[in-house]
Structures are given as C-alpha cells and as structure tokens.
PDB file of N, CA and C in Angstrom:
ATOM      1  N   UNK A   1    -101.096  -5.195-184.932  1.00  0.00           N
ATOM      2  CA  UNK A   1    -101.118  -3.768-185.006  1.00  0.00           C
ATOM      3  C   UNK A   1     -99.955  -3.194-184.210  1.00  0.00           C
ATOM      4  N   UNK A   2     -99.097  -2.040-185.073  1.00  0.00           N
ATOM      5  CA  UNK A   2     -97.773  -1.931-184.247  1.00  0.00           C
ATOM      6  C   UNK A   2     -98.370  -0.243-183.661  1.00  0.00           C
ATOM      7  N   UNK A   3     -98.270  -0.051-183.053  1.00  0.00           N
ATOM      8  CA  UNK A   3     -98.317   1.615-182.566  1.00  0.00           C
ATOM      9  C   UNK A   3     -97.203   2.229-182.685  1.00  0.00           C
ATOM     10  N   UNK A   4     -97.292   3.527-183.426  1.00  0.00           N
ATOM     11  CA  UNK A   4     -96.061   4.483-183.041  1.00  0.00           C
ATOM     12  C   UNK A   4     -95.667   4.725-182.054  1.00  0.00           C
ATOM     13  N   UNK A   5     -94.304   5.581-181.373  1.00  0.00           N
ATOM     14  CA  UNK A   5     -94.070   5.739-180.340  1.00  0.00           C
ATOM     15  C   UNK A   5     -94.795   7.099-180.187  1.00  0.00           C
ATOM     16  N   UNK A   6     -95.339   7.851-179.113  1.00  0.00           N
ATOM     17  CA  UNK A   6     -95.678   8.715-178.358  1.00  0.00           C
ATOM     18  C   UNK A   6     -95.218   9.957-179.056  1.00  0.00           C
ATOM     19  N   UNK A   7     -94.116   9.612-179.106  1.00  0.00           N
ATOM     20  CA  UNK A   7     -93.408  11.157-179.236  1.00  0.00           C
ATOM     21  C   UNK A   7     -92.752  11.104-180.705  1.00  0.00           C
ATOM     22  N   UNK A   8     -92.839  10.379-180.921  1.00  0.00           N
ATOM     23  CA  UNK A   8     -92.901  10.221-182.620  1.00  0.00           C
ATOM     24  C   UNK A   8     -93.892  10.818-183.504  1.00  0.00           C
ATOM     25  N   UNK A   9     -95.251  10.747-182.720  1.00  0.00           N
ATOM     26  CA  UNK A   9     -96.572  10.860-183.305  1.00  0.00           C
ATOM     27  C   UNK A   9     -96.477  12.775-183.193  1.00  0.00           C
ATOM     28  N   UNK A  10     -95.753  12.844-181.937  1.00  0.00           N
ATOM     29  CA  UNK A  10     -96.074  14.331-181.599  1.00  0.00           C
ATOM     30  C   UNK A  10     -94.987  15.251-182.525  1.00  0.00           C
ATOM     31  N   UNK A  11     -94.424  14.957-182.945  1.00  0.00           N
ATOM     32  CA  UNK A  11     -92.783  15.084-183.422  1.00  0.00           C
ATOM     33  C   UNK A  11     -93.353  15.288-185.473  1.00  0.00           C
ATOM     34  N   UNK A  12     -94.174  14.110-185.662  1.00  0.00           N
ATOM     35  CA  UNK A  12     -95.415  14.293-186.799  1.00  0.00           C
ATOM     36  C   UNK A  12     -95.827  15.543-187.081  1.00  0.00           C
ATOM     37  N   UNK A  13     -96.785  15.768-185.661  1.00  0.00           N
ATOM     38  CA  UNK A  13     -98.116  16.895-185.886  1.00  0.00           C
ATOM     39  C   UNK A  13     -96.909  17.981-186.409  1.00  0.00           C
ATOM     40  N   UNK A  14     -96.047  18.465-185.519  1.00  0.00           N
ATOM     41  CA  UNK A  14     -95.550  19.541-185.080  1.00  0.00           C
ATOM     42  C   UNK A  14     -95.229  19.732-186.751  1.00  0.00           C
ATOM     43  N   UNK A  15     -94.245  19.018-187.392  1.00  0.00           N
ATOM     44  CA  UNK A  15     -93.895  19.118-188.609  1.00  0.00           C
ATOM     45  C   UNK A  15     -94.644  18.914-189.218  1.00  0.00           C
ATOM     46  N   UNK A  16     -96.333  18.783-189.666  1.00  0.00           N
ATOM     47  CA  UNK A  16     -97.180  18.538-190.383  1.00  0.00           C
ATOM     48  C   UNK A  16     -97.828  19.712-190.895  1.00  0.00           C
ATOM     49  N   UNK A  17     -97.737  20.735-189.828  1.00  0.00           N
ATOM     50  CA  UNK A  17     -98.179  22.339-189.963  1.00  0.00           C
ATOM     51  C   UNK A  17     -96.859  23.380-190.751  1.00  0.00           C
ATOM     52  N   UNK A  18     -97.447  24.103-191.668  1.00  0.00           N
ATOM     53  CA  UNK A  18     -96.620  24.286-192.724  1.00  0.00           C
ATOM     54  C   UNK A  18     -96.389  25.905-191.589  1.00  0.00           C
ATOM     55  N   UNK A  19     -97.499  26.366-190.536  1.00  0.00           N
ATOM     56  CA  UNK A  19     -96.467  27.354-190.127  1.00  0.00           C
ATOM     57  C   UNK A  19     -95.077  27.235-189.615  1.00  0.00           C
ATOM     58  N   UNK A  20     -94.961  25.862-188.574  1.00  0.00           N
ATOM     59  CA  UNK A  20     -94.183  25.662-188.063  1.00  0.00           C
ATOM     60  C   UNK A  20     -93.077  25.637-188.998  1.00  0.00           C
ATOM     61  N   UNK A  21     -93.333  25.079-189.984  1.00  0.00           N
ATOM     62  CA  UNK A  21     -91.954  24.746-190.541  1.00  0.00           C
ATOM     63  C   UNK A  21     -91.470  26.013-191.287  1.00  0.00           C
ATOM     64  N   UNK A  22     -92.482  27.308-191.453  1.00  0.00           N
ATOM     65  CA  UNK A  22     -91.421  28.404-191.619  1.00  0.00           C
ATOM     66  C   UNK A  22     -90.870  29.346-191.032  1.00  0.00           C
ATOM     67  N   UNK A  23     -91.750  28.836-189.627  1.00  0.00           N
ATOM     68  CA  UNK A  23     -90.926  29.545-188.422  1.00  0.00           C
ATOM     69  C   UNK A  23     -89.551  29.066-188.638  1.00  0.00           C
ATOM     70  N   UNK A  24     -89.296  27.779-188.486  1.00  0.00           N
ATOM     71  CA  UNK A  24     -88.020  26.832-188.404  1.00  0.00           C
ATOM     72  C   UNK A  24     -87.330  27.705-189.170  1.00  0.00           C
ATOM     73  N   UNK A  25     -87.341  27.716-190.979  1.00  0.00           N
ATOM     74  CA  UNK A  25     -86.702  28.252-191.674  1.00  0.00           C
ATOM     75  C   UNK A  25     -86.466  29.649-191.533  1.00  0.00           C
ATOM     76  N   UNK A  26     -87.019  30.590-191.213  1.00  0.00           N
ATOM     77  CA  UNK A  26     -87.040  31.632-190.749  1.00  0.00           C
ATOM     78  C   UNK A  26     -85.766  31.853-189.494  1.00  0.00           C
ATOM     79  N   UNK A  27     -86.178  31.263-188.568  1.00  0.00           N
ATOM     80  CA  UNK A  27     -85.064  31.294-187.639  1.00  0.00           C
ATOM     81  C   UNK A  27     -83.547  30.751-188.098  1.00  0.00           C
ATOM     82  N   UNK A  28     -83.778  29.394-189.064  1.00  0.00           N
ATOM     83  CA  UNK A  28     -82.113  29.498-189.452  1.00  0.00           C
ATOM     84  C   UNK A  28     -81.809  30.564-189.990  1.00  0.00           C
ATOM     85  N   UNK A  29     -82.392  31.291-191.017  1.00  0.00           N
ATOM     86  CA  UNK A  29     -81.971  32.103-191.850  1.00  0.00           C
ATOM     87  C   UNK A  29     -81.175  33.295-191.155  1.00  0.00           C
ATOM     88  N   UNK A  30     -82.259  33.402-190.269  1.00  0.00           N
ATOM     89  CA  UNK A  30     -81.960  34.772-189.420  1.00  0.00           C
ATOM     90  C   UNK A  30     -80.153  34.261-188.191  1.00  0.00           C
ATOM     91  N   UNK A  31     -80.843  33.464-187.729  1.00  0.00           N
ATOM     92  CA  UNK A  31     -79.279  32.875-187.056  1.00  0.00           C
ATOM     93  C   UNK A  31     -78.454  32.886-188.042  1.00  0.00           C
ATOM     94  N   UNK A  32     -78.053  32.373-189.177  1.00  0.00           N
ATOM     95  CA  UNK A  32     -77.172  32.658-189.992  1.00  0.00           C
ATOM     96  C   UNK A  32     -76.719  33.632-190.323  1.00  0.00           C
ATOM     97  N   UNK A  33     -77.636  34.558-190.648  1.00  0.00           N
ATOM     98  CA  UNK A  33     -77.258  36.256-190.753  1.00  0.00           C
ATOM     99  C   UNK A  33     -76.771  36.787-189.763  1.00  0.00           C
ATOM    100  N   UNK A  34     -77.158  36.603-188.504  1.00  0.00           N
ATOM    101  CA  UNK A  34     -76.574  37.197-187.551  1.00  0.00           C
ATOM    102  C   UNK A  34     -74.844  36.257-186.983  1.00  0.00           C
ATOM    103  N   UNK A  35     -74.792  35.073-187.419  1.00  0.00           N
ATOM    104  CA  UNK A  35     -73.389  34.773-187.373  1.00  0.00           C
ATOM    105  C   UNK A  35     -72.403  34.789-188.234  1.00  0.00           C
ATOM    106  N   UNK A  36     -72.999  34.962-189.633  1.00  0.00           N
ATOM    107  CA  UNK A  36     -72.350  35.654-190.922  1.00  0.00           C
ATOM    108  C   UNK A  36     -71.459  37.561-190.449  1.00  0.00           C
ATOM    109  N   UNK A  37     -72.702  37.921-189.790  1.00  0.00           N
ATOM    110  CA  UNK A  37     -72.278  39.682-189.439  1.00  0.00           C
ATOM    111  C   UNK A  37     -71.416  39.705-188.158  1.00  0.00           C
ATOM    112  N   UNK A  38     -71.640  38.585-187.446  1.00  0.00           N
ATOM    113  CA  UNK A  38     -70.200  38.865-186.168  1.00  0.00           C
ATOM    114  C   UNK A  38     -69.380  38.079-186.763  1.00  0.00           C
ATOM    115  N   UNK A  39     -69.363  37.535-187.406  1.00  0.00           N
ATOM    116  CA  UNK A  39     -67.690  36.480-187.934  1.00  0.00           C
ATOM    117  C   UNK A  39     -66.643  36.882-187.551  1.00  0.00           C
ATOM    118  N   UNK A  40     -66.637  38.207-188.606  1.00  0.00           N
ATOM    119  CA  UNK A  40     -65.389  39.202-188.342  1.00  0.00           C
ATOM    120  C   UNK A  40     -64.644  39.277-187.042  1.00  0.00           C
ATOM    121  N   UNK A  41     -65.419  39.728-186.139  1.00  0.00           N
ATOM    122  CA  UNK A  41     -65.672  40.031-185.109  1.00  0.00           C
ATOM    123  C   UNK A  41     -64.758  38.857-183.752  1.00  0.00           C
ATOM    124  N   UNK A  42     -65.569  37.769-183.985  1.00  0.00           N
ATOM    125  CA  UNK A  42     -65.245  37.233-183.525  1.00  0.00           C
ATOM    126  C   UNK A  42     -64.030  36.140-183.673  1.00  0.00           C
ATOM    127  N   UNK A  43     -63.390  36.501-184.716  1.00  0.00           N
ATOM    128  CA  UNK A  43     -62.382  35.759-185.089  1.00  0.00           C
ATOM    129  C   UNK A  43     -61.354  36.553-184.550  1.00  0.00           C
ATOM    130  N   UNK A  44     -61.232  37.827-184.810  1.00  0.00           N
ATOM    131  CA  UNK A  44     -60.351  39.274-184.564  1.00  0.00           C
ATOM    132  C   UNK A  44     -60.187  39.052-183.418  1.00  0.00           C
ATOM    133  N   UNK A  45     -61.249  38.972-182.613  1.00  0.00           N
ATOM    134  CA  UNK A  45     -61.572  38.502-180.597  1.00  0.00           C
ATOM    135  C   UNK A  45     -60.076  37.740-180.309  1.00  0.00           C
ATOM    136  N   UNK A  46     -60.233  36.448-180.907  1.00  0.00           N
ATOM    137  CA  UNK A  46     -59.668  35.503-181.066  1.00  0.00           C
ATOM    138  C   UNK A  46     -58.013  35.566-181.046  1.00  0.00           C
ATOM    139  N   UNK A  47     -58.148  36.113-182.039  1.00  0.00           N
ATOM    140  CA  UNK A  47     -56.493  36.773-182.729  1.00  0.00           C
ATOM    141  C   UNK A  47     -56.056  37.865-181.964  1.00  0.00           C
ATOM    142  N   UNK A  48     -56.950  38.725-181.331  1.00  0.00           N
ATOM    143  CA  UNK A  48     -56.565  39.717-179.860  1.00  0.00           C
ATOM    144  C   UNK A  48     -55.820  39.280-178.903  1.00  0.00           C
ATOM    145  N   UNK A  49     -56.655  38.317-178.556  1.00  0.00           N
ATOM    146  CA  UNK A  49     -56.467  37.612-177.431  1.00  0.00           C
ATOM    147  C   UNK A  49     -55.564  36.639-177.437  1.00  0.00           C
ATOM    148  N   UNK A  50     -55.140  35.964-178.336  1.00  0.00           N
ATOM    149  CA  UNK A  50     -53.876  35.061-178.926  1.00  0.00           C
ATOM    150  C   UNK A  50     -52.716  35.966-179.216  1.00  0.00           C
ATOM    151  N   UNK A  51     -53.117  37.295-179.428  1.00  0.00           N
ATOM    152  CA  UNK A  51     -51.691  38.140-179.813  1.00  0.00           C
ATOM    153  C   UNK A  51     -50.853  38.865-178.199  1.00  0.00           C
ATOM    154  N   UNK A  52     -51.914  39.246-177.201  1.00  0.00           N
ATOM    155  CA  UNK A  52     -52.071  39.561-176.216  1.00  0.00           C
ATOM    156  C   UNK A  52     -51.020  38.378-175.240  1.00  0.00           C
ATOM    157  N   UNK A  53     -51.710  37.289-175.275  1.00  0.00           N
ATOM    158  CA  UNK A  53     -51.492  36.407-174.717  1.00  0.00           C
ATOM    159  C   UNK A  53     -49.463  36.001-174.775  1.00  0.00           C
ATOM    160  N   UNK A  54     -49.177  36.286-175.744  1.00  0.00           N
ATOM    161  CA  UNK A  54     -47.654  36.006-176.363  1.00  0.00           C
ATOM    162  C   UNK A  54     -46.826  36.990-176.416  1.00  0.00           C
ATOM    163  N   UNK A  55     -47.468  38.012-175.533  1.00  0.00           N
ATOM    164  CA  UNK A  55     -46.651  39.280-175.235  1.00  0.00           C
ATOM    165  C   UNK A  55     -45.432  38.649-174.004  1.00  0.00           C
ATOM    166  N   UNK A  56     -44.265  38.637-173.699  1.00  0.00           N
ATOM    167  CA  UNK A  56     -43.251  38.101-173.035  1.00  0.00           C
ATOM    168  C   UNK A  56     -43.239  38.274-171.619  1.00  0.00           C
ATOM    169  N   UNK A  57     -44.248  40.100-171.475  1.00  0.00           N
ATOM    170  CA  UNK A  57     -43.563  40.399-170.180  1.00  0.00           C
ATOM    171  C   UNK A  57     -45.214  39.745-169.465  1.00  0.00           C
ATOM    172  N   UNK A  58     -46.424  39.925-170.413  1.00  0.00           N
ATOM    173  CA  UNK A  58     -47.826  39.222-169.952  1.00  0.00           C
ATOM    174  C   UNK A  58     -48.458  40.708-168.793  1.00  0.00           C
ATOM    175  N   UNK A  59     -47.375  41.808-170.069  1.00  0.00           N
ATOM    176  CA  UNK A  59     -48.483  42.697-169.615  1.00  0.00           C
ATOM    177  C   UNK A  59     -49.072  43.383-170.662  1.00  0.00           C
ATOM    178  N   UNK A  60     -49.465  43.037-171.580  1.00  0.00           N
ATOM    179  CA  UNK A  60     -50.453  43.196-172.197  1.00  0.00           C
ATOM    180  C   UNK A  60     -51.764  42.684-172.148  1.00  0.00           C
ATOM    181  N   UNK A  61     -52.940  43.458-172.964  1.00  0.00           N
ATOM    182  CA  UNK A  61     -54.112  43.411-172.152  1.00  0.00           C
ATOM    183  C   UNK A  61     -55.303  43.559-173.383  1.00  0.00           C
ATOM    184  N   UNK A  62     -55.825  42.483-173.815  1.00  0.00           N
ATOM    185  CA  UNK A  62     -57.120  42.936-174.637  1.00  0.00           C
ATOM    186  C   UNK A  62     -57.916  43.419-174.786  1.00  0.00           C
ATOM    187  N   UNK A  63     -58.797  44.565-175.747  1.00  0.00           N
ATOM    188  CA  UNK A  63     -59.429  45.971-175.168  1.00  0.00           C
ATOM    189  C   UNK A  63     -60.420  45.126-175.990  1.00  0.00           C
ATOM    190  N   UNK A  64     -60.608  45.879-177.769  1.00  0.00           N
ATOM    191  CA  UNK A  64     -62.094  46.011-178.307  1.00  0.00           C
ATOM    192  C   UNK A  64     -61.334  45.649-179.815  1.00  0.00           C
ATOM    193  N   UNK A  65     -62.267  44.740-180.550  1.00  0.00           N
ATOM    194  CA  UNK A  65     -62.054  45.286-181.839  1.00  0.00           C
ATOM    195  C   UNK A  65     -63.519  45.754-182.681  1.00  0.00           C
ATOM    196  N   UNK A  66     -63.172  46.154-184.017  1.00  0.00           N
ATOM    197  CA  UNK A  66     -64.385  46.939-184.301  1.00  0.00           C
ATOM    198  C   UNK A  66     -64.802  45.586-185.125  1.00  0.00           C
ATOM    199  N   UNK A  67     -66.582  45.528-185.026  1.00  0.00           N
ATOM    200  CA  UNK A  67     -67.282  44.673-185.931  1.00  0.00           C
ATOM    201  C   UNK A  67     -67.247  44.182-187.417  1.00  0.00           C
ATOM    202  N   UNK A  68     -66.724  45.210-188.318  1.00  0.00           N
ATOM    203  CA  UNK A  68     -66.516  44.669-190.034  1.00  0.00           C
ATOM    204  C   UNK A  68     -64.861  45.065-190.146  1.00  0.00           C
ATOM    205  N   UNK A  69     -64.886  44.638-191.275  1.00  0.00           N
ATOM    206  CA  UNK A  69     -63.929  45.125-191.932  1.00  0.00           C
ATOM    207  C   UNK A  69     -64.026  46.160-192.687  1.00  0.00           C
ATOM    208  N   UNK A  70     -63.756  47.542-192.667  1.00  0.00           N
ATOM    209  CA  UNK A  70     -64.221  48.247-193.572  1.00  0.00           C
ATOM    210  C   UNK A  70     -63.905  48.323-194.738  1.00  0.00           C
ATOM    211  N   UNK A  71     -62.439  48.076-194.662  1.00  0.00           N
ATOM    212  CA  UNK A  71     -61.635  48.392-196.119  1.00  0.00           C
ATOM    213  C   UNK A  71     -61.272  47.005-197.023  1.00  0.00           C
ATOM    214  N   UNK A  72     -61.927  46.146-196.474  1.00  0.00           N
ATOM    215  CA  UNK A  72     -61.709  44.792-197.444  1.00  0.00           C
ATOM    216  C   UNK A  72     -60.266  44.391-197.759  1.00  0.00           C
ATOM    217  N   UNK A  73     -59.617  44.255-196.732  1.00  0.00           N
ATOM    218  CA  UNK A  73     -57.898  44.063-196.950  1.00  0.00           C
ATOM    219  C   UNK A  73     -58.157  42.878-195.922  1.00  0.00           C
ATOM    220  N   UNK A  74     -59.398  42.129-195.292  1.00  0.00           N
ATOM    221  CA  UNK A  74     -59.436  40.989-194.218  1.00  0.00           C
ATOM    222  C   UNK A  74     -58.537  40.951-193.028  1.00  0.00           C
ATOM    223  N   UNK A  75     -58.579  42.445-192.259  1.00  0.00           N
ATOM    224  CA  UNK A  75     -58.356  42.628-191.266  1.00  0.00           C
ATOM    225  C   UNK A  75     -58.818  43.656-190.599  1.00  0.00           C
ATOM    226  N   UNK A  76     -59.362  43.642-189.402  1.00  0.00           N
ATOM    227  CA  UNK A  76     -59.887  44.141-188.364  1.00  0.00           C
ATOM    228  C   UNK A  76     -59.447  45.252-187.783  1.00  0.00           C
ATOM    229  N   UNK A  77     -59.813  46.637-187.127  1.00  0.00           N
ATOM    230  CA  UNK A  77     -59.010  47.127-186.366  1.00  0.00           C
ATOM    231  C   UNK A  77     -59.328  46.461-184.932  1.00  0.00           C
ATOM    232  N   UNK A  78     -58.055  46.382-184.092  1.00  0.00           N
ATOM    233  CA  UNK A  78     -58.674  46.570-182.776  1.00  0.00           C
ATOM    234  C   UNK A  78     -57.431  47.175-181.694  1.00  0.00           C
ATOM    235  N   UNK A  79     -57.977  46.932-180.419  1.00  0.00           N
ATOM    236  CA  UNK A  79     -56.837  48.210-179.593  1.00  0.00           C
ATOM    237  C   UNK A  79     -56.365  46.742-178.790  1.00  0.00           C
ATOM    238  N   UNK A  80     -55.011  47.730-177.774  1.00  0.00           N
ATOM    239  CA  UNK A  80     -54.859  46.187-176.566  1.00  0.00           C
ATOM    240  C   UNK A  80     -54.045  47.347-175.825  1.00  0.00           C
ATOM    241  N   UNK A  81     -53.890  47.222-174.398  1.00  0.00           N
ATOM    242  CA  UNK A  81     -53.126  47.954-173.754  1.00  0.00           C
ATOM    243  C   UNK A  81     -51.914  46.745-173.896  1.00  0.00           C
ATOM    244  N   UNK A  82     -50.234  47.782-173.926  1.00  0.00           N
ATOM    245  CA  UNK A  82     -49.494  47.194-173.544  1.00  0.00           C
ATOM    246  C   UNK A  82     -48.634  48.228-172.332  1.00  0.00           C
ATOM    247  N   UNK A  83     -48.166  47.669-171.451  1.00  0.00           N
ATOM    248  CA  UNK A  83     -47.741  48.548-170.277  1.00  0.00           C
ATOM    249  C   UNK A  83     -48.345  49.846-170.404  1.00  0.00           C
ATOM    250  N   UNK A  84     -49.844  49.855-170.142  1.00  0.00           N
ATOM    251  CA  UNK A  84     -50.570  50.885-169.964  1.00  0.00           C
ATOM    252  C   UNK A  84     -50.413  51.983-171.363  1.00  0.00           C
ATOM    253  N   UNK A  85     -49.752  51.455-172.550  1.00  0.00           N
ATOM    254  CA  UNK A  85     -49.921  52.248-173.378  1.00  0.00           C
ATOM    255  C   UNK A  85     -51.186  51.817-174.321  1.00  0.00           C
ATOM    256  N   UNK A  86     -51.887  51.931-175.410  1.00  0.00           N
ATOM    257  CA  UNK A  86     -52.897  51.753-176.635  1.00  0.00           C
ATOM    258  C   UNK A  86     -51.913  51.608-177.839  1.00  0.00           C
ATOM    259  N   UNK A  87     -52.231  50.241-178.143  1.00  0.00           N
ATOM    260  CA  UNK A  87     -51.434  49.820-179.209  1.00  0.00           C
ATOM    261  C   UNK A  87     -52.955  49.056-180.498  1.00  0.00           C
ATOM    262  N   UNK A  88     -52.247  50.131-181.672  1.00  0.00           N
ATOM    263  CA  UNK A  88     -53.392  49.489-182.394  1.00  0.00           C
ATOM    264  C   UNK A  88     -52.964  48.462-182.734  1.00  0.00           C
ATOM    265  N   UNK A  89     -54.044  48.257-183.469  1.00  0.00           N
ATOM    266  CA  UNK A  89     -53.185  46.655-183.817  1.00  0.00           C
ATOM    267  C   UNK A  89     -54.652  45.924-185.180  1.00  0.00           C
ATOM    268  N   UNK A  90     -54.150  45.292-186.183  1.00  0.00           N
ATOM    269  CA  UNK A  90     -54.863  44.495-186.941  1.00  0.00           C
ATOM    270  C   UNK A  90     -55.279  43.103-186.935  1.00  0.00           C
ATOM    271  N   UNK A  91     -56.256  42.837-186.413  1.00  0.00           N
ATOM    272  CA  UNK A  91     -56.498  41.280-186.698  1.00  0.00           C
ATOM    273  C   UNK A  91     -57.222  40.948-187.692  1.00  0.00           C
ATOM    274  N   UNK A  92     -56.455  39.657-188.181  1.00  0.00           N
ATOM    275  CA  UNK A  92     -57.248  38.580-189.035  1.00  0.00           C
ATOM    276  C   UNK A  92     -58.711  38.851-189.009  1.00  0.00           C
ATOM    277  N   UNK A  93     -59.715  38.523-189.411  1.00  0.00           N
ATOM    278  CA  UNK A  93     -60.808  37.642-189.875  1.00  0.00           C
ATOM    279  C   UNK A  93     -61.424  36.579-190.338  1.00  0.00           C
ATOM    280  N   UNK A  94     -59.875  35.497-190.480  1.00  0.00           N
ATOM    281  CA  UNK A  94     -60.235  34.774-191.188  1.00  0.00           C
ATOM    282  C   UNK A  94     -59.683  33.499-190.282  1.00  0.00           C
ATOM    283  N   UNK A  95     -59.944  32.682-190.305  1.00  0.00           N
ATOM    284  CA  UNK A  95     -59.735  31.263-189.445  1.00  0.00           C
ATOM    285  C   UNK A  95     -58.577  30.519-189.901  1.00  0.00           C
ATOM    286  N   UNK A  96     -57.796  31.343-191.230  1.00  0.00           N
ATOM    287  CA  UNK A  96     -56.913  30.956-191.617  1.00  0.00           C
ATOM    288  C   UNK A  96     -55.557  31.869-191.171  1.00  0.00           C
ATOM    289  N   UNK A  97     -56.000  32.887-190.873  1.00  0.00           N
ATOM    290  CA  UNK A  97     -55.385  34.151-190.365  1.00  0.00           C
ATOM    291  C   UNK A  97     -55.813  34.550-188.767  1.00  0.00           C
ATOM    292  N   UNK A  98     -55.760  33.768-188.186  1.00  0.00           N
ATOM    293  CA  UNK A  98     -55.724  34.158-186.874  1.00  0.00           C
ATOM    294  C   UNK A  98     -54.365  34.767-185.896  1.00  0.00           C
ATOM    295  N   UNK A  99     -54.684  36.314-185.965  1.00  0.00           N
ATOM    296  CA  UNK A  99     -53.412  36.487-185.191  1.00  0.00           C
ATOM    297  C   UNK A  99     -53.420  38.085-185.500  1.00  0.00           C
ATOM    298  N   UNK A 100     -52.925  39.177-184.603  1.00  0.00           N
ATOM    299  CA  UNK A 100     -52.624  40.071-185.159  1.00  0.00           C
ATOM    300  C   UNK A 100     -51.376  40.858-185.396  1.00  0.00           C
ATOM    301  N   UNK A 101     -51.492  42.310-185.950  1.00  0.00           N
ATOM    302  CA  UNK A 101     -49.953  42.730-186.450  1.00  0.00           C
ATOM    303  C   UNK A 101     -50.597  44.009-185.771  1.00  0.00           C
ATOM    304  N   UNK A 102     -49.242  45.271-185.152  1.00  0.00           N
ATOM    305  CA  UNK A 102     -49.110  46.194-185.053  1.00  0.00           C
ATOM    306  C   UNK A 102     -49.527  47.419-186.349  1.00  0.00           C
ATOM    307  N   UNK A 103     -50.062  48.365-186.210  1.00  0.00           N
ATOM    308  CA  UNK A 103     -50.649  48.964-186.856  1.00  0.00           C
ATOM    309  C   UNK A 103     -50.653  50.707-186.464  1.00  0.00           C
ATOM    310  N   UNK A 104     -48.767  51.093-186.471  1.00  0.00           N
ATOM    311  CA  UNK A 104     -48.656  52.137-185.956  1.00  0.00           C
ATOM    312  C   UNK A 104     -48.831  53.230-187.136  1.00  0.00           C
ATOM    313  N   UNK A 105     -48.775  52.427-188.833  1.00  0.00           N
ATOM    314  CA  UNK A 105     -48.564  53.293-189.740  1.00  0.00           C
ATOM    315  C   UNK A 105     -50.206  53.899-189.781  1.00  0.00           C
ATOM    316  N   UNK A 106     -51.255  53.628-189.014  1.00  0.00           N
ATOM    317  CA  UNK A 106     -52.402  53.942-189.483  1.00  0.00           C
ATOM    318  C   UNK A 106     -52.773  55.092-188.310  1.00  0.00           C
ATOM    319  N   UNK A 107     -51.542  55.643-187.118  1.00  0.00           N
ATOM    320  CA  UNK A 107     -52.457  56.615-186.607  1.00  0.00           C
ATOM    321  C   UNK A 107     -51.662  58.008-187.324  1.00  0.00           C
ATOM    322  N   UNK A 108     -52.321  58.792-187.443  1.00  0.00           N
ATOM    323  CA  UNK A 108     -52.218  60.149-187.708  1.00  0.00           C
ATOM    324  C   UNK A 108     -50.679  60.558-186.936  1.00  0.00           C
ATOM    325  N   UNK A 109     -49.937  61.212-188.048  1.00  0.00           N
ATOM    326  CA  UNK A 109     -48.800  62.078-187.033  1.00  0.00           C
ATOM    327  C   UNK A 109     -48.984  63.164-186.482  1.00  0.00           C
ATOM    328  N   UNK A 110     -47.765  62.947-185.459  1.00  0.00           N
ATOM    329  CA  UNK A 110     -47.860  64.652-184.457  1.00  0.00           C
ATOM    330  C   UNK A 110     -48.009  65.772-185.640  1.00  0.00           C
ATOM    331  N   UNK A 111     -48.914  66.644-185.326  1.00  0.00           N
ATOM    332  CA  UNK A 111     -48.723  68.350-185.923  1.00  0.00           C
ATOM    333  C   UNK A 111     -47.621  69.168-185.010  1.00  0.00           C
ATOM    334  N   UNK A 112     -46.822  69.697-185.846  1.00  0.00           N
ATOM    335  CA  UNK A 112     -45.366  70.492-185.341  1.00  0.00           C
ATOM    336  C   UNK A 112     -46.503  72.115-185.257  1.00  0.00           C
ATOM    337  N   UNK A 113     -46.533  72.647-183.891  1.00  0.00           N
ATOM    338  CA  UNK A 113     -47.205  73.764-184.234  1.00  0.00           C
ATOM    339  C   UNK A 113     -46.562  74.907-185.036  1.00  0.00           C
ATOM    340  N   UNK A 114     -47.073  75.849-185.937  1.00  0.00           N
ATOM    341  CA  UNK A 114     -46.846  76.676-187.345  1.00  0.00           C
ATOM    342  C   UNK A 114     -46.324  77.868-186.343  1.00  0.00           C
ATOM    343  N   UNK A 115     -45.033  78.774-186.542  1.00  0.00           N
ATOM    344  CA  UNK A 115     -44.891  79.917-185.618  1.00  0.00           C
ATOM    345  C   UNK A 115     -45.484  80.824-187.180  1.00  0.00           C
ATOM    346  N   UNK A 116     -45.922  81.855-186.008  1.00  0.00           N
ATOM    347  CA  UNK A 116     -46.177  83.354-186.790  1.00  0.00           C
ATOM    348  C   UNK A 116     -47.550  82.977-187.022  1.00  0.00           C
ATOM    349  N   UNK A 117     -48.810  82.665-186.634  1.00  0.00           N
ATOM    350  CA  UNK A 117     -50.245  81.845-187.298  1.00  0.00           C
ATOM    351  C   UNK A 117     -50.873  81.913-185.882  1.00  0.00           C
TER     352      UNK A 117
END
C-alpha cells in the first residue's frame, strides 16, 4: 500500500470543490483585465523614463503620463520637466515602441490680444 503525500492529498480536496476553482478563474480573469487596462500606461512609464534618462545635460525629470490612449494613433500623452520647463511629450505603448517624441504641435497657440474689443 503506497500513501499519497500529505500535501498532495490537500492540494486534491482544495481543487475538488468546484467553488474554489471559480474563484481561481475569476481572479485570473479579473487580473488580466486589470493588466490589459494599465498596459498603456505602463509601457509609456517606461518610455518616460528612458526618454528622460538620455537627456545630455540629466536635467530632465519624469512627471505623469495619462492611462489610455485616447486617439488610437498608439501613443500616450505624458509631461517631463526639462530645466524646470513642461515638455509634452508622446510615448509609445507598445513594447515595440518604447520611447518618446516631443509633442509641441499639440499645445494650443498664444492668443495675440484683439485691439478695439
């Protein structure tokens, strides 16, 4: 007569109960969703901080980027100080595209104030 091991047997029960096992599934699902929705996010991080990093004088400085992509062009907004100025800037999303680009064409221009108004 061979006996199972101990914790083999217990390792059994646990998976024998059909709640357990949709807790299990349940929780991947949900972990997945929630690392599917920061992806973006955290790749952009990435590419901030790699773009930051290769600035010459190493005074630049990584701020925030925003969570999605809104406009489906697979890049990110996010900010970075460089010598105390706010420089936008676009990052990647994609693990193939890690890195970002300057993104001065996207702020709004000066208004020249209107005389006579």
């Amino acid at each position: 007569m061979t006996e199972e091991p101990k914790t083999q047997n217990i390792i059994n029960k646990i998976f024998s109960n059909w709640r357990v096992l949709v807790g299990i599934v349940i929780a991947f699902i949900l972990a997945m969703a929630i690392l599917v929705y920061y992806w973006p996010n955290l790749v952009a991080v990435q590419g901030m901080k790699k773009w930051a990093s290769k600035v010459p004088d190493g005074n630049a400085q990584a701020v925030e980027c925003m969570m999605r992509d809104t406009n489906s062009d697979g890049y990110v907004s996010c900010t970075a100080l460089l010598k105390d100025e706010i420089v936008p800037l676009e990052c990647g999303v994609s693990i193939f595209n890690i890195g970002c680009r300057v993104s001065y064409g996207s702020a709004a221009p000066p208004v020249k104030p209107q005389k006579g108004i």
